[in-house]
Each structure stands twice: as C-alpha cells, then as structure tokens.
Protein backbone atom coordinates (compact mmCIF):
# COMPACT_ATOMS: atom_id res chain seq x y z
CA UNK A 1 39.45 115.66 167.74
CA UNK A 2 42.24 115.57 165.47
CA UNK A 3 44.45 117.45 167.67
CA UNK A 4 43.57 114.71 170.67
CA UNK A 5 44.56 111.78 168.48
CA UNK A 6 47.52 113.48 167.51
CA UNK A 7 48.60 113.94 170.80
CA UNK A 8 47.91 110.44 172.00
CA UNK A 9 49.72 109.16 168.90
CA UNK A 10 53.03 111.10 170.53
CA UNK A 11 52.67 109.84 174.09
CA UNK A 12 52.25 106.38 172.59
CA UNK A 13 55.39 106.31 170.49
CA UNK A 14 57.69 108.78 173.15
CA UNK A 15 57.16 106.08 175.37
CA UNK A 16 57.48 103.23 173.72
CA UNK A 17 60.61 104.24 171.34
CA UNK A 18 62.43 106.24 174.00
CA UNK A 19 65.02 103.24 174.92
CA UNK A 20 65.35 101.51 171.11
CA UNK A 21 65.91 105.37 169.64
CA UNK A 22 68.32 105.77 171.82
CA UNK A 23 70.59 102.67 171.55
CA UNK A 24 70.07 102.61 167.84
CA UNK A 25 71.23 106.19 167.70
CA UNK A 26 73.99 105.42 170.17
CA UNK A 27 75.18 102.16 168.20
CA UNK A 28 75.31 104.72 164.68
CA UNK A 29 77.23 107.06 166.39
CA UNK A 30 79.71 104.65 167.88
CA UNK A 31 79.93 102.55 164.23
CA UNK A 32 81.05 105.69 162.45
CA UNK A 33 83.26 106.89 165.25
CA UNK A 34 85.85 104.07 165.38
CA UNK A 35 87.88 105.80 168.15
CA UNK A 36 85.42 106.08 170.68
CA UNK A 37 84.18 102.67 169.97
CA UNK A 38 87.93 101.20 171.04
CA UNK A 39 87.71 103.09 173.93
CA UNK A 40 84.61 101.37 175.24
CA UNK A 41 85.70 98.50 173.57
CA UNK A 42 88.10 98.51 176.06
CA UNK A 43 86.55 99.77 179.15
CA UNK A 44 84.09 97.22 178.76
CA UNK A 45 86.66 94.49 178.33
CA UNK A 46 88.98 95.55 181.25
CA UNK A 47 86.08 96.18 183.74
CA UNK A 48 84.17 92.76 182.72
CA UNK A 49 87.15 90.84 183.20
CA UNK A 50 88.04 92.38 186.87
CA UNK A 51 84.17 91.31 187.58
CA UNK A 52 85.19 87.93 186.02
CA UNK A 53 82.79 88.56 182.96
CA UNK A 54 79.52 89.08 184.99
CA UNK A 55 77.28 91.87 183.62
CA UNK A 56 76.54 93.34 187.43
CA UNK A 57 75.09 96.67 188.32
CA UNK A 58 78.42 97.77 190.17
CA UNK A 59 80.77 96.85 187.08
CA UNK A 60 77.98 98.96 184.58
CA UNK A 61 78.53 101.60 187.63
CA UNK A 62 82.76 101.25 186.88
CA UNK A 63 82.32 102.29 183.39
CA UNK A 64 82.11 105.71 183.02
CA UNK A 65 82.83 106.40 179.45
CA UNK A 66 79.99 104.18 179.03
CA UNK A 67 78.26 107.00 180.66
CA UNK A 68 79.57 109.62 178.78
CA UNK A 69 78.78 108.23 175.59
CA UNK A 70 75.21 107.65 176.44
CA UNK A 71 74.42 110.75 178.01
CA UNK A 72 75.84 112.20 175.22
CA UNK A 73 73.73 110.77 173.10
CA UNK A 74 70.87 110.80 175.58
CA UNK A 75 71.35 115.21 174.52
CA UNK A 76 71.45 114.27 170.83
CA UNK A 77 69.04 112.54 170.32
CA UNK A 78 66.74 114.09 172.56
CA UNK A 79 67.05 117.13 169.91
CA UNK A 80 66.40 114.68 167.15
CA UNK A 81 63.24 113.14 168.55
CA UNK A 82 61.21 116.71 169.53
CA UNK A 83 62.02 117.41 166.01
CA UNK A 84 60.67 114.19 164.73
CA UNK A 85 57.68 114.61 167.26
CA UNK A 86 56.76 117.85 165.92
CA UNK A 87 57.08 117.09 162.45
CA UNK A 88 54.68 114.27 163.33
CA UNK A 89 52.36 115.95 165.02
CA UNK A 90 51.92 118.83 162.19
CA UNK A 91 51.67 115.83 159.59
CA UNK A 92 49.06 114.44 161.38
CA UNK A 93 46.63 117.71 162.60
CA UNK A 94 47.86 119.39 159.21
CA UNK A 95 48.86 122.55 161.14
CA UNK A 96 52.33 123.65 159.84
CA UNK A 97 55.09 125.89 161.38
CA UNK A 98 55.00 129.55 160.60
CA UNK A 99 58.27 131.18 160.12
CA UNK A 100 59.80 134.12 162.38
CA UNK A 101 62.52 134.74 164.25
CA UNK A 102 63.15 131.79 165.94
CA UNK A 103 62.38 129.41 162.96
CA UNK A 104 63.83 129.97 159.64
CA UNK A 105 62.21 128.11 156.93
C-alpha cells in the first residue's frame, strides 16, 4: 500500500510541477549567468519590436536562443527532478538505495 501511495504522490507532483520547475530553474540559471541573460535580453527585444511588441506564436517561433536556453534547461533539470523523485519516493516507502557499481554512496 505504501508503495501505491508513493507512486501516486510522484505522478501527482511530476505533473503538476513540471512547467513551474522548469521556469524557476531556467530564471536561476539565467540570474547567475549575466551573459546569456543579455543575449535573450536582446533577442527578445529585437524580435518583439519587429512584431511591434505582440507576444505571437510566430515571433516566440523567431527566437531561437530562447530555445536553446530552455531546452537546455529542459536536460538539466530533467536530471535534477528524477533525482528529487527518487529521493522522494525512498523517503516516503522507506526503501533506500543500495550501493554498487553504478551508485556510489
């Protein structure tokens, strides 16, 4: 039973944390990484301006470091939350990781 509850408790906050996880992990790494925050600073800038300020779906589709820096962080943080998962997971059901070679403790 423990181990059902457990696992509902992770589909319940993987889907409901995915998107603010991400942007809150994106917005960290772009506050302590000045330089690529100018750089979309000023994508977004230039390519709002040519769309005359209007948020559209084909000026978000012009902004392609935009897209870099979220699917970068879409592969970081994707690490960060299995970890967190699992950690969870074993705090709840009380089973714990057992070392080998593939997990150093």
């Amino acid at each position: 039973m423990n181990c059902l509850a457990a696992q509902a408790f992770v589909f319940f906050i993987a889907g409901f944390e995915t998107s603010s996880t991400t942007m809150t992990f994106c917005l960290y790494e772009l506050a302590i990484s000045p330089d690529i925050q100018e750089v979309l600073r000023n994508e977004i800038d230039t390519v709002l301006e040519k769309h005359d300020g209007n948020i559209s779906y084909e000026a978000i589709q012009e902004m392609t470091y935009l897209d870099k820096v979220v699917a970068g962080e879409l592969n970081i943080g994707a690490l960060i939350s299995n970890i967190v998962s699992f950690l969870t997971l074993w705090e709840i059901t009380g089973l714990s990781p057992k070392a080998g070679p593939n997990l150093r403790m």
